[in-house]
Protein backbone atom coordinates (compact mmCIF):
# COMPACT_ATOMS: atom_id res chain seq x y z
CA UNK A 1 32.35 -118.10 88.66
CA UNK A 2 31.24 -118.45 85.13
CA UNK A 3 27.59 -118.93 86.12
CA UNK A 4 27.56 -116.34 88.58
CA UNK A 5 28.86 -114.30 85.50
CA UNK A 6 26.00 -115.27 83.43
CA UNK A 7 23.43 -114.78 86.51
CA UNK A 8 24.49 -111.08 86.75
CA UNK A 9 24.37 -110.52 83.02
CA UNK A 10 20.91 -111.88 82.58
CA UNK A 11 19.68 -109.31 85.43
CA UNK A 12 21.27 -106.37 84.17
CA UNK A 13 19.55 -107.04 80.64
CA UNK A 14 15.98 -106.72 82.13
CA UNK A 15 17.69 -103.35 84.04
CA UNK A 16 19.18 -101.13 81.16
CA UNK A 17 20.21 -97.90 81.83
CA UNK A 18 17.92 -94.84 79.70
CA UNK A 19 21.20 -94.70 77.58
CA UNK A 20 21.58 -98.57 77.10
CA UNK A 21 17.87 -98.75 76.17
CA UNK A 22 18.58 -96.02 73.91
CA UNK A 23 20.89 -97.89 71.93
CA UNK A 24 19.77 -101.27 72.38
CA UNK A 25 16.34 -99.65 70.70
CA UNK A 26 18.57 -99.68 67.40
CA UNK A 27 21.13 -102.24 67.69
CA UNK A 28 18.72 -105.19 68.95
CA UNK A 29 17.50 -107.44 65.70
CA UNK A 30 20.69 -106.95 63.55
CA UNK A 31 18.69 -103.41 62.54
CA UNK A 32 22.38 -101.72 62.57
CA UNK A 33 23.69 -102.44 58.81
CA UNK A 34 22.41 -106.13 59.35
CA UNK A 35 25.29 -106.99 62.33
CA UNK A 36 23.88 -108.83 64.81
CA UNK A 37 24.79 -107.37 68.69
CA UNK A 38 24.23 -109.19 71.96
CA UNK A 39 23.90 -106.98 74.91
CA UNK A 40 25.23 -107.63 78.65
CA UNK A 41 27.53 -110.10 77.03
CA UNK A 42 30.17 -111.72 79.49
CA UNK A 43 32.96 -112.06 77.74
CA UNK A 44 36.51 -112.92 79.98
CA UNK A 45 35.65 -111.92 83.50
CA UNK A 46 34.02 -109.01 82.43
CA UNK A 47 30.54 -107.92 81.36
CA UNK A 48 30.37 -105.77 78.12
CA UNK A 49 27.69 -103.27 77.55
CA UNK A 50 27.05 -104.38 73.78
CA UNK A 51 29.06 -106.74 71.61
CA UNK A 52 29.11 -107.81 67.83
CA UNK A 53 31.08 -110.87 67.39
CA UNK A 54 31.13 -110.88 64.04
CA UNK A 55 33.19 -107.51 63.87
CA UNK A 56 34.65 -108.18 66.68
CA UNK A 57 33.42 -104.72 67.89
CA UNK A 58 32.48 -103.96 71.69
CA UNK A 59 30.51 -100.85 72.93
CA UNK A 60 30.42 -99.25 76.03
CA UNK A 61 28.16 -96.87 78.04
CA UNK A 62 29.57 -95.33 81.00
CA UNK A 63 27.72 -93.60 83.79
CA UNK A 64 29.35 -91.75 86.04
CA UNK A 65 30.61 -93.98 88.33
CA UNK A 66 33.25 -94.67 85.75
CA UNK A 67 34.92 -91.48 85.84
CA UNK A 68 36.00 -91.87 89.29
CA UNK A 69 38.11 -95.42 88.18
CA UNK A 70 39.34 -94.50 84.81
CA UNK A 71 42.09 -96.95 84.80
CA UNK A 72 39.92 -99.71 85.63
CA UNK A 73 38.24 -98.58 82.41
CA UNK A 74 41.30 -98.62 80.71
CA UNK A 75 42.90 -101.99 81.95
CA UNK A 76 39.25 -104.02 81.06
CA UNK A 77 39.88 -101.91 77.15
CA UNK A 78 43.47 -102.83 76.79
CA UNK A 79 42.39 -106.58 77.87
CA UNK A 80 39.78 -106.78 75.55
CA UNK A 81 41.58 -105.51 73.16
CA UNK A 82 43.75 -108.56 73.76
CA UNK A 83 41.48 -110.62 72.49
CA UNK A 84 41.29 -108.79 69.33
CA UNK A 85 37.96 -106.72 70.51
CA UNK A 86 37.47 -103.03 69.29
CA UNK A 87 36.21 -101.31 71.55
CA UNK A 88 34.05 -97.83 71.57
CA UNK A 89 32.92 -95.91 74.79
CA UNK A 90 30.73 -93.39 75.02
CA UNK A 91 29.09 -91.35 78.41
CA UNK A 92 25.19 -91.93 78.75
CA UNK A 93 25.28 -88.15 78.21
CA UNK A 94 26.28 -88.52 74.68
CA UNK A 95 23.77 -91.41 73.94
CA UNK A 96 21.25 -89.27 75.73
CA UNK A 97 21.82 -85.56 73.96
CA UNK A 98 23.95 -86.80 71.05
CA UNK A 99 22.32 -90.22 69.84
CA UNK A 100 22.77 -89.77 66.17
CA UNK A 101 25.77 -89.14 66.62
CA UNK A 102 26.67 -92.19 68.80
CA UNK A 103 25.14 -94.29 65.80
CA UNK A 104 26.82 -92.69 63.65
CA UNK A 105 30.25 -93.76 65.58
CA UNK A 106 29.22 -97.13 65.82
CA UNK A 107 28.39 -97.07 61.79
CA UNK A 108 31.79 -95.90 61.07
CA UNK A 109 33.47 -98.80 63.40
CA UNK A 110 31.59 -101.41 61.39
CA UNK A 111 31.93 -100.31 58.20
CA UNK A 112 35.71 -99.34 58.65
CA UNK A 113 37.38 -102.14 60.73
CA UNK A 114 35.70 -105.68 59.87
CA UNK A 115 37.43 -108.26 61.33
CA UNK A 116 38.70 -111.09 58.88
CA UNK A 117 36.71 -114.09 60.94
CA UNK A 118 34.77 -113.85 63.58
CA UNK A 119 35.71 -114.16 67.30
CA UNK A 120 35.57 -116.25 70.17
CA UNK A 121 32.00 -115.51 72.32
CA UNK A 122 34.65 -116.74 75.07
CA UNK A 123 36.61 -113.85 74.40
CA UNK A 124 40.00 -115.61 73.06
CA UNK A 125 40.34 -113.73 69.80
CA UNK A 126 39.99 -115.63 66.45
């Protein structure tokens, strides 16, 4: 299961959304405050959007499909969350019409919540 996991990640990367490309634009390179993110990271049995390890900090960019299963949404958050992930989501619509904003979101979370260690890339907390 794990390398199917992987498989599907490594396909989605070379097919970002316009939001995810949007973001990944500024996030890719440790260019965000110097925090390194890693994008269609599996992490569990899921597949996040973007991830920074180091803070521990996971974002999300949901299309619309996602508003028709909003407690799917919510389980995969409270279970990542579990493992001592923060996690941000925003709509592509916001990336899209609202990007400095968005940024500035994701500045906040990094500069507010650090965690103490890094975490797990297996998604097990610290």
């Amino acid at each position: 299961m794990k390398e199917r996991l992987i498989k599907f990640a490594k396909s989605m990367r070379r097919q970002p959304t316009n939001a995810e490309a949007i973001i990944w634009a500024t996030l890719r390179g440790a260019r965000m405050q110097g925090f390194k993110f890693k994008r269609q990271q599996p992490i569990g049995a899921y597949i996040v959007d973007f991830v920074c390890f180091e803070c521990g900090l996971v974002v999300e960019i949901d299309g619309g499909q996602h508003a028709d299963d909003v407690s799917a949404d919510q389980y995969r958050t409270q279970w990542l969350q579990s493992q001592g992930f923060r996690v941000l989501r925003f709509w592509n619509n916001e990336v899209i019409e609202r990007r400095d904003d968005v940024l500035e979101s994701i500045i906040r979370a990094l500069r507010e919540y650090p965690s103490p260690q890094p975490l797990s890339h297996k998604g097990r907390g610290a």
